[in-house]
Protein backbone atom coordinates (compact mmCIF):
# COMPACT_ATOMS: atom_id res chain seq x y z
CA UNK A 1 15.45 6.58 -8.24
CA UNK A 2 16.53 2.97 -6.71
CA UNK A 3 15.07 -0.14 -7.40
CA UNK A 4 13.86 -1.89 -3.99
CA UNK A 5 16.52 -4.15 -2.65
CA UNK A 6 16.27 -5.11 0.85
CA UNK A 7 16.75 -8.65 2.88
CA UNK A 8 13.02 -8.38 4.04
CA UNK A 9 11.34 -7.61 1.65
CA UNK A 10 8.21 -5.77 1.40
CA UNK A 11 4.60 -6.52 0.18
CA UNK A 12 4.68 -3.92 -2.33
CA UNK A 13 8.22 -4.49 -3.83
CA UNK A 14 7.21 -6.41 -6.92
CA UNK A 15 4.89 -3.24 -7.50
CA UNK A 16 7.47 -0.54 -6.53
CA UNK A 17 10.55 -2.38 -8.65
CA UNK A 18 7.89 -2.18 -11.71
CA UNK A 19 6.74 1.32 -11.37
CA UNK A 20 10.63 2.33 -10.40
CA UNK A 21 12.32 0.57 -13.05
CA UNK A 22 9.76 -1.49 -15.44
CA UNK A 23 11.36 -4.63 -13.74
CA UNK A 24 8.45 -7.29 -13.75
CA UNK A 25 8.64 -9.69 -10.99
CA UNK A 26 10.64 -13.21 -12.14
CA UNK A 27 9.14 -16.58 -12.60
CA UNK A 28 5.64 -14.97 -13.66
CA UNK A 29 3.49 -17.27 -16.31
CA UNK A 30 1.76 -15.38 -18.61
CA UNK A 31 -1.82 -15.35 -16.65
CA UNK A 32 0.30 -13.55 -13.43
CA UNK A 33 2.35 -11.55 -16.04
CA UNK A 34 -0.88 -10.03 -16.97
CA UNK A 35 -2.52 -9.91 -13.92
CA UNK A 36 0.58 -8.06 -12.74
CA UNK A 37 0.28 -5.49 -15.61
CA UNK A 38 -3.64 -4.89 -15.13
CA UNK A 39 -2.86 -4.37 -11.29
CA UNK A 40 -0.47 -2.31 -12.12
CA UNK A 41 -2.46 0.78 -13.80
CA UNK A 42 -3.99 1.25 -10.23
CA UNK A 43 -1.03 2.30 -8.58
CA UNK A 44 1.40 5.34 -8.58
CA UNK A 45 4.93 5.60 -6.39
CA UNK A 46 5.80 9.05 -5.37
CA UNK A 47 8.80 8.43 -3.42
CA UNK A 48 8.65 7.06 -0.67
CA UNK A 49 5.32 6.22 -0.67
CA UNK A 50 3.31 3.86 -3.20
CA UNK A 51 -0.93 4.65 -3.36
CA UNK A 52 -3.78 2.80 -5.02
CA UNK A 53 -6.17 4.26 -7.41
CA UNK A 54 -9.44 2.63 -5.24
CA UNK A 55 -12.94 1.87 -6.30
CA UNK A 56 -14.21 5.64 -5.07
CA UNK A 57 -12.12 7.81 -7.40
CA UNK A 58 -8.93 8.30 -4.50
CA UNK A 59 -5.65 7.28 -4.36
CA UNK A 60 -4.70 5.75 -0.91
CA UNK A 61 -1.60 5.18 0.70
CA UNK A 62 -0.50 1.56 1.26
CA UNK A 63 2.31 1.05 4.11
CA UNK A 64 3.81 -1.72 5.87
CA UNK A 65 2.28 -3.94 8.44
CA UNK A 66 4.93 -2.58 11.35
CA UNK A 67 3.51 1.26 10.20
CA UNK A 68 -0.25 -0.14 11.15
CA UNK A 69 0.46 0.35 14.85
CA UNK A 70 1.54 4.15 14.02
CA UNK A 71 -1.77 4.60 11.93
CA UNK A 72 -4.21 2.84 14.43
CA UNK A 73 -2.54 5.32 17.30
CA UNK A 74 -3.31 8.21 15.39
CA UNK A 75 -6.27 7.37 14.20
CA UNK A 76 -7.62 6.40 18.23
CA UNK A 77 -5.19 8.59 20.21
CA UNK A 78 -4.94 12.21 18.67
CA UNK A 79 -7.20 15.16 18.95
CA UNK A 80 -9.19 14.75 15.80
CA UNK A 81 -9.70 11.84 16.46
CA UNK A 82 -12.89 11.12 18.26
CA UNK A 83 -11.21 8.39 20.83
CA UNK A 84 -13.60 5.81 19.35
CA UNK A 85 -12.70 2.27 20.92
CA UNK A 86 -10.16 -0.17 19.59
CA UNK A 87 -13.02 -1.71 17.56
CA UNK A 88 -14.35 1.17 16.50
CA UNK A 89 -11.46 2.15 15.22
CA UNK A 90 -9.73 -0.14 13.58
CA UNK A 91 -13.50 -0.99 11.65
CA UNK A 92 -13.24 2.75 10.60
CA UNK A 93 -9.57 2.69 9.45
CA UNK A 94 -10.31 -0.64 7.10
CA UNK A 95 -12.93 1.09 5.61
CA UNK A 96 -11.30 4.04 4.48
CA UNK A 97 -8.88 1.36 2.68
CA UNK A 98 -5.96 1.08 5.01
């Protein structure tokens, strides 16, 4: 297990360095701090990925903003899809909680 250390950094870091290695994010005032720690209880990391405990009862998979173009293709392009249109389709995906 590695604590996230890149140049870019990700959206989810802060979430993934806590769940990793109980590192809380620095420069939090006590009102973040906590927010941080209730937000917290909601997610799980099972390298490599990180998922959210969501309002229906599921855990879903949160990714990157460069992976959204892989999941939109899929989710319009391959067989079980149903080819909806771009609309369509990327209404459907938000919705699921991508």
């Amino acid at each position: 297990m590695s604590v996230i250390s890149q140049q870019v950094t990700p959206w989810y870091a802060d979430m993934v360095n806590f769940k990793v290695g109980d590192v809380l994010p620095p420069g939090l005032s006590y009102e973040q701090k906590k927010k941080f720690l209730t937000n917290a209880k909601y997610y799980v990391w099972e390298d490599p990925f990180l998922y959210k405990l969501c309002g229906d009862g599921i855990h879903k998979r949160r990714f990157l903003e460069e992976e959204g173009h892989n999941v939109l293709h899929h989710c319009h392009a391959s067989t079980y899809s149903g080819h909806f249109g771009p609309d369509k389709t990327i209404t459907k995906v938000l919705q699921v909680g991508f």
